[in-house]
N, C-alpha and C. Protein backbone atom coordinates (compact mmCIF):
# COMPACT_ATOMS: atom_id res chain seq x y z
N UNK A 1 265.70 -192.87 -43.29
CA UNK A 1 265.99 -192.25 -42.03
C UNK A 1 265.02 -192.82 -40.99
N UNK A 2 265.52 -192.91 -39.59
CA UNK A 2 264.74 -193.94 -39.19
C UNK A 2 263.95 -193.04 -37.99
N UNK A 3 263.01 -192.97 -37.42
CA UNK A 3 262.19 -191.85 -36.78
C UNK A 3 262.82 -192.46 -34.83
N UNK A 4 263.61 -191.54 -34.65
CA UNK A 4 264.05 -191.46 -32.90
C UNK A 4 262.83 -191.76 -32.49
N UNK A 5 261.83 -190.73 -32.46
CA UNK A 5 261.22 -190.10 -31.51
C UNK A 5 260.24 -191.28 -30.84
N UNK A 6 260.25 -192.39 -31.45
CA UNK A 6 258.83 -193.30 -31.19
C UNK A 6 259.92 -194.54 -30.34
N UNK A 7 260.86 -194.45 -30.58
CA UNK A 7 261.96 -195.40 -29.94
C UNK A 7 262.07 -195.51 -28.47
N UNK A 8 261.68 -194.32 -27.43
CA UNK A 8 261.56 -194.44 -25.98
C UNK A 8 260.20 -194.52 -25.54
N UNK A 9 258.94 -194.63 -26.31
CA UNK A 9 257.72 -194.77 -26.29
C UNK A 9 257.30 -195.58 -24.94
N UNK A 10 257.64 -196.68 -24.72
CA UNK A 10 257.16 -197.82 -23.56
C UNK A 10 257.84 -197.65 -22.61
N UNK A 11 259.22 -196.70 -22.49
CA UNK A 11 259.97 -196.15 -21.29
C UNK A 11 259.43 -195.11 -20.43
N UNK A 12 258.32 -194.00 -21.27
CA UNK A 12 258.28 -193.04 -21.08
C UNK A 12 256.71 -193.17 -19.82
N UNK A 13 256.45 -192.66 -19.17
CA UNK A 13 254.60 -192.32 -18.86
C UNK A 13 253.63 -191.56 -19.77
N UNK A 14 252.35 -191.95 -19.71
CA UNK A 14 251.98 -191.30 -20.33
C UNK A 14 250.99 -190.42 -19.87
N UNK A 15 250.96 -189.01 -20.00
CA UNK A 15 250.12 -187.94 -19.14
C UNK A 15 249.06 -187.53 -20.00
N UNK A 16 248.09 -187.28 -19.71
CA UNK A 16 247.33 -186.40 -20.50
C UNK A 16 247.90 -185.05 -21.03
N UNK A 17 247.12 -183.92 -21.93
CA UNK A 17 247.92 -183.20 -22.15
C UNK A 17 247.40 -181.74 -20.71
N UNK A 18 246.60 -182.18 -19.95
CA UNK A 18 246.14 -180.57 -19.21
C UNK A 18 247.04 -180.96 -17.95
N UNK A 19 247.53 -182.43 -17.10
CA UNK A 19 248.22 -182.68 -16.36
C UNK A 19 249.81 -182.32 -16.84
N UNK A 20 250.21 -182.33 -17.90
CA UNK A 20 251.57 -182.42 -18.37
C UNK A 20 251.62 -180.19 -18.73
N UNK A 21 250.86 -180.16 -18.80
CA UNK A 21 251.04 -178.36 -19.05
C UNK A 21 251.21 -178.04 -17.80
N UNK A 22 250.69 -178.40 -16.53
CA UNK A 22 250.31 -177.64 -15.14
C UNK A 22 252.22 -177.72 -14.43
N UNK A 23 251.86 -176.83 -13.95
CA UNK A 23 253.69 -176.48 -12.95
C UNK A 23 253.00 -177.54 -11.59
N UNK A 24 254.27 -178.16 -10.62
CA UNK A 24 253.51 -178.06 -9.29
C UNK A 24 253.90 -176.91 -8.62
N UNK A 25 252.74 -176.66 -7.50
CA UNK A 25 252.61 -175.91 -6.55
C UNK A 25 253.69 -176.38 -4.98
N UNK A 26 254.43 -175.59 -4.75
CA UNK A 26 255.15 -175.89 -3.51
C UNK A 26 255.77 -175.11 -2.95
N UNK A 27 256.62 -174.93 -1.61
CA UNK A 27 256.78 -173.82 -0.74
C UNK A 27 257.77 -173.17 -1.47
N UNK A 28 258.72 -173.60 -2.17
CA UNK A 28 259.40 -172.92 -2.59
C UNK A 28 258.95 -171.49 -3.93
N UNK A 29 257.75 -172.26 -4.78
CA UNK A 29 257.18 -171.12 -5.13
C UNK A 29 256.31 -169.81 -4.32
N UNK A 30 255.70 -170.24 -3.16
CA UNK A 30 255.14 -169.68 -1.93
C UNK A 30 256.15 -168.75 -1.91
N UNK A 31 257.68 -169.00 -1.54
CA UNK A 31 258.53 -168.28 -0.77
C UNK A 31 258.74 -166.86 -2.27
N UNK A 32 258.82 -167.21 -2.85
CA UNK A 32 259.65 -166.45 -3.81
C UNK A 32 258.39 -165.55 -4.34
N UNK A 33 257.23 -166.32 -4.41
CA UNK A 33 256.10 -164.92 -4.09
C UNK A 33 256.17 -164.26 -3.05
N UNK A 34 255.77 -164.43 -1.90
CA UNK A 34 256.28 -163.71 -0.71
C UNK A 34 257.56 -163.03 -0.72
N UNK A 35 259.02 -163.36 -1.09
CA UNK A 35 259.76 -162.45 -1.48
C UNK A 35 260.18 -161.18 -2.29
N UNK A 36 259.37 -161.90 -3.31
CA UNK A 36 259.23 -160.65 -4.52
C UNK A 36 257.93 -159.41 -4.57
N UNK A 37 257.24 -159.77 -3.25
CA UNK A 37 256.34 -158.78 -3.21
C UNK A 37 256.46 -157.89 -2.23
N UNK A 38 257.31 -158.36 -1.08
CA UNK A 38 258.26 -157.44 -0.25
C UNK A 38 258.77 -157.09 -0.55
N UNK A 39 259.90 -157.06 -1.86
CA UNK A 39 260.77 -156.31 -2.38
C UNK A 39 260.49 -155.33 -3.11
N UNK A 40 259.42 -155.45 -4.06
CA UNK A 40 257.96 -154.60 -4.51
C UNK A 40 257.81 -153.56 -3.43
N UNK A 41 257.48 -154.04 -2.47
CA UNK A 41 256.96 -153.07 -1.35
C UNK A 41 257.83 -152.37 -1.08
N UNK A 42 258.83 -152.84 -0.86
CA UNK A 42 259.84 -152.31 0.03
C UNK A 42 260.35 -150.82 -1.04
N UNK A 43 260.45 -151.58 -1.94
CA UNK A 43 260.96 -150.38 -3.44
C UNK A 43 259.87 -149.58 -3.57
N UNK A 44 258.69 -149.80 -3.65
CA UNK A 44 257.54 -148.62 -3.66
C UNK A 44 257.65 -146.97 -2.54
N UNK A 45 257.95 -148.19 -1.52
CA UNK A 45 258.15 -147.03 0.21
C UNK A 45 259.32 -146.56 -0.33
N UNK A 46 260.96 -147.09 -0.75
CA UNK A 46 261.48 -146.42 -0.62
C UNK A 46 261.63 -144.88 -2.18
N UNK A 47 260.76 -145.27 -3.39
CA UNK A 47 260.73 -144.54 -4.51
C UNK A 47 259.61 -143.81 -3.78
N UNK A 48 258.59 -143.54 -2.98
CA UNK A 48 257.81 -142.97 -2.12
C UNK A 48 258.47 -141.74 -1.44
N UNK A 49 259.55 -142.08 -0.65
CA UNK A 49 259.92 -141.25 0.53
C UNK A 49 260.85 -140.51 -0.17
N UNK A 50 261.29 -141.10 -1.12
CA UNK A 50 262.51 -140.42 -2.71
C UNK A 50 262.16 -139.09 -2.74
N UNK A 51 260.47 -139.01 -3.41
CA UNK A 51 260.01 -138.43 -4.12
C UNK A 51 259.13 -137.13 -3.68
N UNK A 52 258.73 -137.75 -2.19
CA UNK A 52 257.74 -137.01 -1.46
C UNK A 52 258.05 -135.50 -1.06
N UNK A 53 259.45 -134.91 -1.23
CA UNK A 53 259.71 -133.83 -1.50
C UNK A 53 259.29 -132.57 -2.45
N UNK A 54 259.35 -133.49 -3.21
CA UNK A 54 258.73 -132.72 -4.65
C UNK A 54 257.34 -132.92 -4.98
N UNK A 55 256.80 -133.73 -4.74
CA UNK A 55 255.14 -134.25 -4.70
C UNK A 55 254.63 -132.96 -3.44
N UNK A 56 254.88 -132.81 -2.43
CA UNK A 56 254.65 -131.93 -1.37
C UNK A 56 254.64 -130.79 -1.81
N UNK A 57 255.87 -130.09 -2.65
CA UNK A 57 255.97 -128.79 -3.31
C UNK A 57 255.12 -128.27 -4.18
N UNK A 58 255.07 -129.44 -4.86
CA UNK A 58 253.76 -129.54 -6.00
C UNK A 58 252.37 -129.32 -5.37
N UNK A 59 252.13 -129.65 -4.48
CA UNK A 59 251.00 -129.79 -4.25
C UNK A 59 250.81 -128.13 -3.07
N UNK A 60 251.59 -127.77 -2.75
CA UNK A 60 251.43 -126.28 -2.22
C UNK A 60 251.41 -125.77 -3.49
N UNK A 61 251.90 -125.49 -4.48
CA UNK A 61 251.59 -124.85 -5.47
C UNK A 61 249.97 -125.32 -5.76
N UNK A 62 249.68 -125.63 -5.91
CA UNK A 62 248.22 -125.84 -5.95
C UNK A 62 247.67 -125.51 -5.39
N UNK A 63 247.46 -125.63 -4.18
CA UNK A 63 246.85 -124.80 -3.02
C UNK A 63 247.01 -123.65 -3.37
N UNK A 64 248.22 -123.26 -3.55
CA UNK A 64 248.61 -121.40 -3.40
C UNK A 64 247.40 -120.66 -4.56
N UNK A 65 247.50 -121.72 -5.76
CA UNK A 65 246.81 -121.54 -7.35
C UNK A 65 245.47 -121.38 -6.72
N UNK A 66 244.81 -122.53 -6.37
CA UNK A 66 243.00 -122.44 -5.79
C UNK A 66 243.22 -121.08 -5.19
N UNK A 67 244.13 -120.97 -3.63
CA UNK A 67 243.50 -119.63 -2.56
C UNK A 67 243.40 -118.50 -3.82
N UNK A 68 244.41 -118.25 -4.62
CA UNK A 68 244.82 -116.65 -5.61
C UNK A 68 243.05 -116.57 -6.11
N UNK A 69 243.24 -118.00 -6.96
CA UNK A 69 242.02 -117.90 -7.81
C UNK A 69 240.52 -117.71 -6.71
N UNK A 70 240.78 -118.14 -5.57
CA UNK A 70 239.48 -117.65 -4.92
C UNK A 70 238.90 -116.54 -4.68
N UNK A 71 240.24 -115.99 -3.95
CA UNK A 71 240.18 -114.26 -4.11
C UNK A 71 239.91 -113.28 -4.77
N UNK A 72 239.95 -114.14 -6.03
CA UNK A 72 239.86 -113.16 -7.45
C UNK A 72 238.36 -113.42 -7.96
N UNK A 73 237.70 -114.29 -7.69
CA UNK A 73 236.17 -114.58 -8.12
C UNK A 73 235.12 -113.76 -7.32
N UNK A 74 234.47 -113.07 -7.37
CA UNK A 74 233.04 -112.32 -7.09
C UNK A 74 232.78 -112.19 -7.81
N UNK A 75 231.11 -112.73 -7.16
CA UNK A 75 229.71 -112.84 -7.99
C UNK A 75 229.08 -111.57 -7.56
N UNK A 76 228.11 -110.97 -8.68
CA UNK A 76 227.15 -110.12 -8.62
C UNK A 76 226.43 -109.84 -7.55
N UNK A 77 225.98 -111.27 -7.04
CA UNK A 77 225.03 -111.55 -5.83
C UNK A 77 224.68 -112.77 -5.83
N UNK A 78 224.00 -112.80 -4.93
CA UNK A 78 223.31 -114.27 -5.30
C UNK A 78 221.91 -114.40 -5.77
N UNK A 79 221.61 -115.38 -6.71
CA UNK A 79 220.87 -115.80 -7.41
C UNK A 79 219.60 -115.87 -6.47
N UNK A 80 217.95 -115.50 -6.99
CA UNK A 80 216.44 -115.99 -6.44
C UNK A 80 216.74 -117.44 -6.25
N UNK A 81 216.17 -118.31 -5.33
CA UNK A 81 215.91 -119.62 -6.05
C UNK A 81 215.21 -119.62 -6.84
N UNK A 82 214.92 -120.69 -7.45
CA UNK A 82 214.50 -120.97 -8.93
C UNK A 82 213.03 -122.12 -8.32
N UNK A 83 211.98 -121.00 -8.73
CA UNK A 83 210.41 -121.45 -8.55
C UNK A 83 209.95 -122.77 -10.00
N UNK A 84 209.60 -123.49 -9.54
CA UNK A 84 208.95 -124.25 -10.64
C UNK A 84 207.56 -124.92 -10.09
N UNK A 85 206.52 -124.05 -11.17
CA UNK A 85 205.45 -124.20 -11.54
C UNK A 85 204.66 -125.41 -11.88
N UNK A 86 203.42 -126.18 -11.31
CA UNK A 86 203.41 -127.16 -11.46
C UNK A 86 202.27 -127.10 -12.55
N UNK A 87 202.21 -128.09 -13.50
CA UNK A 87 201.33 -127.86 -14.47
C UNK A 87 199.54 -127.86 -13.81
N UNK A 88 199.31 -127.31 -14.96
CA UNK A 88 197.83 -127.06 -14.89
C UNK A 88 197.12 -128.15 -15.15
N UNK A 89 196.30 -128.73 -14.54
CA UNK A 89 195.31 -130.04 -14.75
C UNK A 89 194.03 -129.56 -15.79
């Protein structure tokens, strides 16, 4: 069996192997980052403004929870400050 692979050898260039791994860089990849991160955005704001109904509700319930629970806490009094003694030489 006779080995292809060495048969286009002197046709081919030859690259190193860290030049032959690398993509190039060009506007068209530019663009399609810039596109896909506006669309990102754009989908964030609009799953944002979705949601902000219920995030809002939620969060008065919380409030409502702290004021109840505030109302309901009394202390004895308040505490002396707290003296500390400096050692004896």
């Amino acid at each position: 069996m006779a080995d292809t692979s060495q048969s286009d050898q002197a046709a081919q260039p030859v690259l190193k192997a860290t030049p032959a791994r690398q993509g190039r860089y060009g506007r068209h990849v530019f663009w399609v980052l810039v596109v896909s991160t506006l669309l990102a955005a754009i989908g964030l704001f609009f799953a944002w403004t979705w949601k902000s109904p219920s995030l809002n509700a939620a969060d008065s319930r919380v409030n409502a929870t702290k004021a109840q629970a505030a109302q309901q806490f009394n202390t004895a009094g308040t505490m002396p400050p707290a003296t500390v003694t400096p050692p004896a030489h």
